[in-house]
Protein backbone atom coordinates (compact mmCIF):
# COMPACT_ATOMS: atom_id res chain seq x y z
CA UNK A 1 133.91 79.87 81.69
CA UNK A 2 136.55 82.73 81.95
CA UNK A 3 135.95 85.51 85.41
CA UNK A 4 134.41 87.76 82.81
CA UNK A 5 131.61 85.34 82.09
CA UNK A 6 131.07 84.43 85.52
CA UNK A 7 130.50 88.33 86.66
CA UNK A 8 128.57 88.45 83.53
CA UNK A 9 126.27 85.41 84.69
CA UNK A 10 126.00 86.45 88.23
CA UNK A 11 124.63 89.99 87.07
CA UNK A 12 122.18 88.46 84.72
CA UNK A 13 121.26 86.06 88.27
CA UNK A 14 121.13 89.23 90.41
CA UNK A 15 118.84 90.82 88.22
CA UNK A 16 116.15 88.10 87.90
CA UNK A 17 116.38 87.74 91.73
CA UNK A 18 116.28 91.57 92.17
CA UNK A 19 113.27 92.14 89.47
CA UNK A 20 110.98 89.45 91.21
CA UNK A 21 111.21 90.81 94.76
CA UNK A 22 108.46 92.79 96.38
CA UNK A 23 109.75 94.80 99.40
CA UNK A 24 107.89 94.34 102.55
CA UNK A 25 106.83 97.13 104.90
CA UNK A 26 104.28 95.34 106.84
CA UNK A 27 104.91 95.04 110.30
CA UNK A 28 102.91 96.86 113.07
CA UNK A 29 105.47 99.31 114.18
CA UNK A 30 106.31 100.85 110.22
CA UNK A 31 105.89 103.67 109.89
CA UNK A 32 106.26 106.65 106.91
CA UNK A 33 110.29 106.95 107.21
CA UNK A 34 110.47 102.64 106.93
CA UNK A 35 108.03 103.34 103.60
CA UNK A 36 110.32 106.12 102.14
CA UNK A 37 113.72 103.98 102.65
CA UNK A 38 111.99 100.86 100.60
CA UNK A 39 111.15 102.97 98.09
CA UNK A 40 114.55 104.48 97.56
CA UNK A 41 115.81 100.87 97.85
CA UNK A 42 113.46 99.45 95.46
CA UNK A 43 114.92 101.89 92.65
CA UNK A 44 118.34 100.98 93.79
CA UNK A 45 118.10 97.16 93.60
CA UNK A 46 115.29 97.16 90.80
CA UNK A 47 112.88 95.33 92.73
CA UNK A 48 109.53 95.10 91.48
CA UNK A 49 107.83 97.06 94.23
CA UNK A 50 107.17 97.74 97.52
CA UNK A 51 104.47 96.02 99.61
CA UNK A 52 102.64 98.23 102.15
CA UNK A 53 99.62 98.28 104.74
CA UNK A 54 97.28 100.02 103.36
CA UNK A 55 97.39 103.37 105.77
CA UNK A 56 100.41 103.87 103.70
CA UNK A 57 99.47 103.57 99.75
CA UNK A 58 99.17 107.18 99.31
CA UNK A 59 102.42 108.08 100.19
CA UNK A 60 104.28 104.76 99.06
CA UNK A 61 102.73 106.15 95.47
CA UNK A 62 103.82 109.65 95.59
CA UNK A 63 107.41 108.83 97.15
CA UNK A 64 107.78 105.74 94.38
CA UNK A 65 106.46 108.11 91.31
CA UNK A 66 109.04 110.33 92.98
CA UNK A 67 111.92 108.21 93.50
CA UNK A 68 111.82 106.62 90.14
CA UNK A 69 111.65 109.92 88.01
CA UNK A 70 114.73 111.07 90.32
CA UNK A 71 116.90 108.26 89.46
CA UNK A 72 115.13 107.47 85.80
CA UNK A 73 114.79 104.12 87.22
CA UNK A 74 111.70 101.44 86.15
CA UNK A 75 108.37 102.47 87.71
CA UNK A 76 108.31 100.73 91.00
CA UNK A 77 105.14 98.75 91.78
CA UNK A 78 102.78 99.75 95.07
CA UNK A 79 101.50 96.21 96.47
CA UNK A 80 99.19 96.43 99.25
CA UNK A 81 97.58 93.96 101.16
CA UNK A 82 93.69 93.05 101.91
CA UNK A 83 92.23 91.84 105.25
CA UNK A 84 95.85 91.45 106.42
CA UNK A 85 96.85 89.12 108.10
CA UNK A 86 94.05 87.11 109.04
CA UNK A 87 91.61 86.98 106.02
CA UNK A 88 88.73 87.21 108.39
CA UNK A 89 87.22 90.54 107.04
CA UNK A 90 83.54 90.24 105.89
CA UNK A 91 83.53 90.00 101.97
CA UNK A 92 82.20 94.29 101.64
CA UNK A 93 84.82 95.03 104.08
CA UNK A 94 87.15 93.55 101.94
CA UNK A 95 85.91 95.08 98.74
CA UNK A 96 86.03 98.94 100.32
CA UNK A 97 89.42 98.41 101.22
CA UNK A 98 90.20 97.12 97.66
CA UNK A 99 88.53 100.20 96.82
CA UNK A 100 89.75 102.36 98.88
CA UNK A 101 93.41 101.02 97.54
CA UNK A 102 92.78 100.99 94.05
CA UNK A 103 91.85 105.27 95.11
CA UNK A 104 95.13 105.83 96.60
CA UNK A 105 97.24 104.21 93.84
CA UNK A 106 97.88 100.99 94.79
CA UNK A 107 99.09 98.78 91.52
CA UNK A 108 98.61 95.08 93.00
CA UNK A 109 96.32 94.01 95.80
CA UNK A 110 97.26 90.62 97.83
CA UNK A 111 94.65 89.45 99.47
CA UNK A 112 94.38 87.35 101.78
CA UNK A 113 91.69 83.83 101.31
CA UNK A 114 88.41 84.04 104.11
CA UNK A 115 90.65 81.46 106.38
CA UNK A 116 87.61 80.42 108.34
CA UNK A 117 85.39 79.66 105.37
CA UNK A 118 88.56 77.55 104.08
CA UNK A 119 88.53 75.52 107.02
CA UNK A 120 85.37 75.33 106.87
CA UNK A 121 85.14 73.67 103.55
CA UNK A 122 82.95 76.14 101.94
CA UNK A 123 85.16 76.71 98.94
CA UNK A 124 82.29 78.27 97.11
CA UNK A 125 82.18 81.18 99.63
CA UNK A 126 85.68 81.36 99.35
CA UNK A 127 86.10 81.68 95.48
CA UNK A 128 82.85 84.28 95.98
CA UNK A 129 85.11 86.18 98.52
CA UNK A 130 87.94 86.54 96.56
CA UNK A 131 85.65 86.90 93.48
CA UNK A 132 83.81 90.22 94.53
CA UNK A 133 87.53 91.90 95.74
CA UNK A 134 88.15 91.24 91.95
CA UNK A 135 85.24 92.07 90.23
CA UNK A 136 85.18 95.22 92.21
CA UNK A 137 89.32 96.49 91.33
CA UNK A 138 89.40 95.75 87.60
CA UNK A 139 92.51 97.04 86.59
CA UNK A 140 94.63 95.96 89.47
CA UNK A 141 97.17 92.83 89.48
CA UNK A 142 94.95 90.44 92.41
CA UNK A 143 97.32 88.16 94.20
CA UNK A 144 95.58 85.72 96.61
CA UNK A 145 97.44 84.45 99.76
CA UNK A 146 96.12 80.77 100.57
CA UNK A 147 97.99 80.85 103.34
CA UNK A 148 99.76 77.27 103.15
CA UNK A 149 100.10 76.60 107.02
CA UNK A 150 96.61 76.02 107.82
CA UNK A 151 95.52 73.89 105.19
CA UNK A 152 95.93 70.32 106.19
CA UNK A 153 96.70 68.50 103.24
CA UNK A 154 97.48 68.36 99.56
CA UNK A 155 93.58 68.14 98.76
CA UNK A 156 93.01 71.39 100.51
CA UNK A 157 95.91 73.13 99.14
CA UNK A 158 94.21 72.04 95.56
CA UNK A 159 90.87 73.44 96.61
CA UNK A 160 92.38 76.51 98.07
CA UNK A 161 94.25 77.60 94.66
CA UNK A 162 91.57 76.32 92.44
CA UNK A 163 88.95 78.71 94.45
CA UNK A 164 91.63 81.17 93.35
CA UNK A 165 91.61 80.37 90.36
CA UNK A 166 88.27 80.38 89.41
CA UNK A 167 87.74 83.85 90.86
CA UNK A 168 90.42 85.40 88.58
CA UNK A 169 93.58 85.74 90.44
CA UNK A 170 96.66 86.67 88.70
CA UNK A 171 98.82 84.82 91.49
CA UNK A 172 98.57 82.64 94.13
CA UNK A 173 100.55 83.59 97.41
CA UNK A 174 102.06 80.88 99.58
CA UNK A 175 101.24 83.05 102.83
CA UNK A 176 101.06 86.11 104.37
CA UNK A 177 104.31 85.66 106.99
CA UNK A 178 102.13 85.65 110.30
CA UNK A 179 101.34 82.48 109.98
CA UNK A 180 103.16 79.55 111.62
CA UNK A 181 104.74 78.46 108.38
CA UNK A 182 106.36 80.58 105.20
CA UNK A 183 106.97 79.96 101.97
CA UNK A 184 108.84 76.46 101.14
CA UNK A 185 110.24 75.20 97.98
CA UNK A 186 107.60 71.76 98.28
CA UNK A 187 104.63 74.62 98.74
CA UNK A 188 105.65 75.83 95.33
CA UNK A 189 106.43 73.06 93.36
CA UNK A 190 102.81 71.73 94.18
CA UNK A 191 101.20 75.19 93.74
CA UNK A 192 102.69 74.96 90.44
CA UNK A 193 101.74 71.92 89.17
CA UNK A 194 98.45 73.01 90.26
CA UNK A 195 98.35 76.53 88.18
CA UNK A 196 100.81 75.43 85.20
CA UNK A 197 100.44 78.75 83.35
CA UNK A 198 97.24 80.11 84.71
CA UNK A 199 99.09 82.18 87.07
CA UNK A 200 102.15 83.37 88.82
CA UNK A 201 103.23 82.05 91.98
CA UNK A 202 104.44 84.46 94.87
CA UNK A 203 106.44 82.80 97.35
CA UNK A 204 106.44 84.73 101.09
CA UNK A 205 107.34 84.66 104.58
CA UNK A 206 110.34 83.72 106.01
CA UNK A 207 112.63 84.26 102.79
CA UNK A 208 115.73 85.98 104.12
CA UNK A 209 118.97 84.34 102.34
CA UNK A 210 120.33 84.33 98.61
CA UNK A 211 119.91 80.84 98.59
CA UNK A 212 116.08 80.43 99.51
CA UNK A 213 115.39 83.01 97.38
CA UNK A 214 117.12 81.18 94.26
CA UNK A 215 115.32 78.13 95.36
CA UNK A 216 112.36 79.44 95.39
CA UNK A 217 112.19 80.71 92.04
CA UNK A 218 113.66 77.32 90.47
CA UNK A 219 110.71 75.75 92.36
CA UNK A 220 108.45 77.67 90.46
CA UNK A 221 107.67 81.55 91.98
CA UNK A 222 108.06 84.35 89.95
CA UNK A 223 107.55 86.96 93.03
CA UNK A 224 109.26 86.90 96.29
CA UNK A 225 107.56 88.74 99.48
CA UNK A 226 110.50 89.73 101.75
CA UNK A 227 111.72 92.61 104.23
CA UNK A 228 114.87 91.41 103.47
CA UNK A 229 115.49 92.22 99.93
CA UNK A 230 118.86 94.49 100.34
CA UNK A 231 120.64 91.45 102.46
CA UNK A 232 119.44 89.18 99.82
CA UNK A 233 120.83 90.76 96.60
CA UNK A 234 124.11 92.12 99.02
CA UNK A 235 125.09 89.28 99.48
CA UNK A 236 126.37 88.60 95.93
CA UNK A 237 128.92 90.89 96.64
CA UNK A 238 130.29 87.91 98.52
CA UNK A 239 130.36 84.94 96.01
C-alpha cells in the first residue's frame, strides 16, 4: 500500500474512533466553561456527544444545538448520567431524574445498575430498577452501567447484563470510572458474547491512549466514555 493509501486508511480509522467517542464532563469540579469547550471539541473531532452531570443538560443542549449549526457539523449527542456514580438512588429518584433529563434535552441517559441490589442477588429488583427509568423516558437511547469491578465473577457479570437486557437497554456500560476498575478489553469480549446483537457495548473508565481505544472497539464496543478524547484522536498526528 502506497503513502496515499495509508493516510487514506488512517482517516477512515480516525473517524470510526472519533464517531464512537462520548466526551466526558463528569468530574466534581466541572463546571459551565469545561461543558462549552467539549462541545466545541465534539464538533471538531466528530465525536458522538458529550456526556454531562445532569446540572448541566440544559446548557450542554443549547451550546451543542449551537455549536453544530455554527460549524454545519453532525448534531452532537447530550449523554447524561443517572444516580451517578454509585447507583444507589431509590428506583422514583431515579425515574425524576430521567425525567427531569429527558425535560432539559438530554438524548441518551446512562444509568447506572442499583449496585447494592446486585450484590445482593436480587436481579429481579435490579432489571425492575432499570426497567421503570426506561419505561418512564421512551424516546431516549438507555445505556446501563453494570459496573464490572464489583461483580465477582463471570456468572454475575451474566446476570448483571441479562437484567439489562430484559429491561430494554440499548447498551450495556462496562462502568462508570469511579469505580476501582475501568473498562478492559476481557470485560468486553465477554459482555459481547453475552449481548451478540441485542445491544451496543460502551466501554468506560480509564481509556486514555489511541491504542486502548482501538482495542476496545476490536473487542467489541461501539461507544467509548472518555475525558480524553482530543489526546486520543491527536495522537494520529504522530503515526
Amino acid at each position: 500500500m502506497g503513502i496515499y493509501g495509508v493516510k487514506k486508511t488512517m482517516e477512515k480509522q480516525k473517524r470510526i474512533i472519533a464517531s464512537a467517542i462520548e466526551q466526558s464532563v463528569l468530574k466534581p469540579t466541572a463546571m459551565r466553561a469545561d461543558v462549552l469547550k467539549a462541545c466545541r471539541e465534539a464538533a471538531t473531532y466528530g465525536f458522538h456527544g458529550v456526556c454531562v452531570n445532569p446540572i448541566h443538560i440544559s446548557m450542554a443542549r443549547e451550546a451543542a444545538d449551537s455549536i453544530s449549526k455554527e460549524t454545519e457539523s453532525t448534531a452532537i449527542k447530550v449523554i447524561t448520567v443517572i444516580a451517578f456514580p454509585l447507583g444507589s438512588s431509590s428506583s422514583s429518584s431515579k425515574v425524576y431524574e430521567a425525567m427531569r433529563a429527558a425535560q432539559d434535552g438530554a438524548d441518551e441517559l446512562d444509568i447506572v445498575m442499583a449496585i447494592p441490589l446486585a450484590m445482593e442477588g436480587d436481579w429481579q429488583a435490579v432489571e425492575k430498577d432499570i426497567s421503570d427509568v426506561i419505561t418512564a423516558t421512551p424516546g431516549l437511547v438507555h445505556k446501563v452501567i453494570i459496573e464490572t469491578a464489583y461483580l465477582k465473577n463471570a456468572i454475575e457479570t451474566e446476570q448483571a447484563a441479562g437484567a439489562a437486557l430484559r429491561a430494554g437497554a440499548a447498551f450495556i456500560k462496562t462502568s462508570s470510572g469511579y469505580a476501582p476498575k475501568g473498562a478492559t478489553v476481557e470485560d468486553v469480549l465477554f459482555l459481547k458474547q453475552i449481548t451478540g446483537d441485542r445491544a451496543g457495548i460502551k466501554a468506560a473508565g480509564g481509556i486514555r491512549t489511541l491504542e486502548s481505544a482501538a482495542g476496545l472497539l476490536r473487542a467489541g464496543a461501539s461507544r467509548l466514555g472518555t475525558s480524553a478524547g482530543v489526546q486520543i484522536i491527536e495522537s494520529f498526528s504522530s503515526r
